[in-house]
C-alpha atoms as a PDB file:
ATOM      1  CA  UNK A   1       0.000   0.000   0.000  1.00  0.00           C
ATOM      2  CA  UNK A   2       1.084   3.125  -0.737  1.00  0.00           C
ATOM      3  CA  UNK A   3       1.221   6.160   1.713  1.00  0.00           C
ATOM      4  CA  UNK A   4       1.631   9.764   1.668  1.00  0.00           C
ATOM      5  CA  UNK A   5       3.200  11.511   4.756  1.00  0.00           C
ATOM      6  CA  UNK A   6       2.181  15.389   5.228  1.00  0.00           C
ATOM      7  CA  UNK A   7       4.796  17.401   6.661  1.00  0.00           C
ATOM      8  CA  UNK A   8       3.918  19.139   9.668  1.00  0.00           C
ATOM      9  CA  UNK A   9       2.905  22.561   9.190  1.00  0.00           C
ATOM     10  CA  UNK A  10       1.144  25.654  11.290  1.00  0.00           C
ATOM     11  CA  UNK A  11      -2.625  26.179   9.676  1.00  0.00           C
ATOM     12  CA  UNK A  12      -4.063  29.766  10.910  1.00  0.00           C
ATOM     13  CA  UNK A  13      -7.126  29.073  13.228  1.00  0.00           C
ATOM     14  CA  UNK A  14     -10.233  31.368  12.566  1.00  0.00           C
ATOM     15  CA  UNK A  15     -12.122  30.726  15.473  1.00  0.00           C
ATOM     16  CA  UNK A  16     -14.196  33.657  14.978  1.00  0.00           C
ATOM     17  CA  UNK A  17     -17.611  31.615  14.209  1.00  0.00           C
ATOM     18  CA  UNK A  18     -19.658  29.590  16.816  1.00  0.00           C
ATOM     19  CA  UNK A  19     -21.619  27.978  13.956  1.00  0.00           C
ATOM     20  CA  UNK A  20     -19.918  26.672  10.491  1.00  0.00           C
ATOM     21  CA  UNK A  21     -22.093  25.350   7.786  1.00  0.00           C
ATOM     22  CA  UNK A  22     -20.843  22.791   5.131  1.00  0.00           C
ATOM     23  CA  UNK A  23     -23.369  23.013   1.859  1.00  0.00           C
ATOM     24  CA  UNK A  24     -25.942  25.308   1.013  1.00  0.00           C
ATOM     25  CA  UNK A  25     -28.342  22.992  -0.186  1.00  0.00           C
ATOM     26  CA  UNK A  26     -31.755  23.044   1.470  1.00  0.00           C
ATOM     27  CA  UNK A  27     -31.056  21.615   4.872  1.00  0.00           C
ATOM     28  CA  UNK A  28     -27.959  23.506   5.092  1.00  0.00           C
ATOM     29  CA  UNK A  29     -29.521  26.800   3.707  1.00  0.00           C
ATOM     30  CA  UNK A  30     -32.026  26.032   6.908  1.00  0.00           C
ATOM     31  CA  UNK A  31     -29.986  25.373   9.206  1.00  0.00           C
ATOM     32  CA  UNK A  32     -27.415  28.679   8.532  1.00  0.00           C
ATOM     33  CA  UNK A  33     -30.445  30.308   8.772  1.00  0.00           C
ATOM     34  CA  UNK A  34     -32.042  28.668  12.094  1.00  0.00           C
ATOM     35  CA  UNK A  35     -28.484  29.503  13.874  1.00  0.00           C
ATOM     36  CA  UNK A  36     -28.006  33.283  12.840  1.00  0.00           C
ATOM     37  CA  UNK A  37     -31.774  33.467  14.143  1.00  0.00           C
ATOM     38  CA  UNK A  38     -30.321  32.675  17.115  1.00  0.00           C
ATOM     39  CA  UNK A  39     -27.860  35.693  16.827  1.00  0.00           C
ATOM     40  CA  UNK A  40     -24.386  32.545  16.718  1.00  0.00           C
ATOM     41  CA  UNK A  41     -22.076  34.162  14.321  1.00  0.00           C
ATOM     42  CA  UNK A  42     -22.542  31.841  11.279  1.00  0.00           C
ATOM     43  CA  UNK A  43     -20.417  31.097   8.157  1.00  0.00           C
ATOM     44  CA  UNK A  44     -22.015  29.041   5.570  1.00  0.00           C
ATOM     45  CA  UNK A  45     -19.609  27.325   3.058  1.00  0.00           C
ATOM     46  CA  UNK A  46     -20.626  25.981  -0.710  1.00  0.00           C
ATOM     47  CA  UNK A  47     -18.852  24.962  -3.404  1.00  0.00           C
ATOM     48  CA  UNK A  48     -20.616  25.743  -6.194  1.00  0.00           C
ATOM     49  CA  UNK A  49     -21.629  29.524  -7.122  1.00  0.00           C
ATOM     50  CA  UNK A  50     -25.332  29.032  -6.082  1.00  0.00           C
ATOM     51  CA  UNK A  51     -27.279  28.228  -2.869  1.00  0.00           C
ATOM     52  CA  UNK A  52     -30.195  25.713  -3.386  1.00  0.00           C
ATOM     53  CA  UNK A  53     -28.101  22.408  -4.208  1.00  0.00           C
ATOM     54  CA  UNK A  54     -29.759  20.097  -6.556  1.00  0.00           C
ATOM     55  CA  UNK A  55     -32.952  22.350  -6.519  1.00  0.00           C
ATOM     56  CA  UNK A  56     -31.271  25.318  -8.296  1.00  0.00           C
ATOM     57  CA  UNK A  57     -28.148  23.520  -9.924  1.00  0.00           C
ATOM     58  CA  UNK A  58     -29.327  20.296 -10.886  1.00  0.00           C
ATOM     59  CA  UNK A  59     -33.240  21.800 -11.713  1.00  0.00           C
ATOM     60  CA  UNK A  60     -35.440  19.503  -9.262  1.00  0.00           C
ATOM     61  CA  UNK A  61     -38.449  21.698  -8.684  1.00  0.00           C
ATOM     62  CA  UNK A  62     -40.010  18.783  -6.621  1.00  0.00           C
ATOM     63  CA  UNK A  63     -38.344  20.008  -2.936  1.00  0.00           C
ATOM     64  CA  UNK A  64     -38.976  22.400  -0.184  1.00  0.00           C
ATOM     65  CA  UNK A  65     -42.548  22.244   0.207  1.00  0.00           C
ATOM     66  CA  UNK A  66     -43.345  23.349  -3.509  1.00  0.00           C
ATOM     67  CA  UNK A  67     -45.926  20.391  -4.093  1.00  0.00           C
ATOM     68  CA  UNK A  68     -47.188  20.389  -0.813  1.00  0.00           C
ATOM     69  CA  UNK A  69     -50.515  21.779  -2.196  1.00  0.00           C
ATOM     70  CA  UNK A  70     -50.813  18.773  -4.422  1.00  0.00           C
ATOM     71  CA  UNK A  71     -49.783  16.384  -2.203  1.00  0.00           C
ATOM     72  CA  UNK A  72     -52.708  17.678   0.590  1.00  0.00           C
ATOM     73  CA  UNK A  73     -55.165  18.011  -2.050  1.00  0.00           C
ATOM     74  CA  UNK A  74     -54.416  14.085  -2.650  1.00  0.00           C
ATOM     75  CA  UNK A  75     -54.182  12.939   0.612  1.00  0.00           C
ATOM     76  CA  UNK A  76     -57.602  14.479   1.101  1.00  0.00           C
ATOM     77  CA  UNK A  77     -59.002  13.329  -1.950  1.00  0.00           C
ATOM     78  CA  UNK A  78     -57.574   9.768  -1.321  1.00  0.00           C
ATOM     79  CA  UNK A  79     -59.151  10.198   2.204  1.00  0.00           C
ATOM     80  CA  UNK A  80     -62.764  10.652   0.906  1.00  0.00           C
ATOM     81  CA  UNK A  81     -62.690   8.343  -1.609  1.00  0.00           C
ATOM     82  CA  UNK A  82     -60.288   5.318  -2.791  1.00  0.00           C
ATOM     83  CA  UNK A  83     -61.506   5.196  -6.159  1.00  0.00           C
ATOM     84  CA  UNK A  84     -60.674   9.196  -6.968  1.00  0.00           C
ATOM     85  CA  UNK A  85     -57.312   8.824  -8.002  1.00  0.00           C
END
């Protein structure tokens, strides 16, 4: 097996945040947002040049509560009566 041995080095600590954030898809998005709420000083890190994740990026409209209408107007109809749908 072949190994790779890092060299030991000083890395600068920023510990200026009390909340960091990996991913600005929806959950992280949320969750950045539920902490600075909360008035923690909050850094949210993302790789790519847009927040959203696979919902902006990738184009899945089907996430964050968008079809929640639908999906209660089903459950209700599916409620009533199993033949409707």
């Amino acid at each position: 097996m072949t190994t790779y041995v890092l060299r030991e080095r000083n890395i600068p600590l920023d510990d200026s945040w009390d909340v960091i954030v990996v991913g600005g898809g929806p959950a992280g998005c949320a969750a950045a947002t539920a902490a600075a709420r909360e008035s923690a000083r909050t850094l949210l890190l993302e790789a790519t040049g847009a927040l959203g994740g696979m919902g902006t990026l990738g184009l899945v409209p089907w996430f964050c509560g968008y079809a929640a209408p639908l999906i209660s107007a089903f459950v209700e109809r599916k409620g009533e009566d199993k033949d409707a749908l």
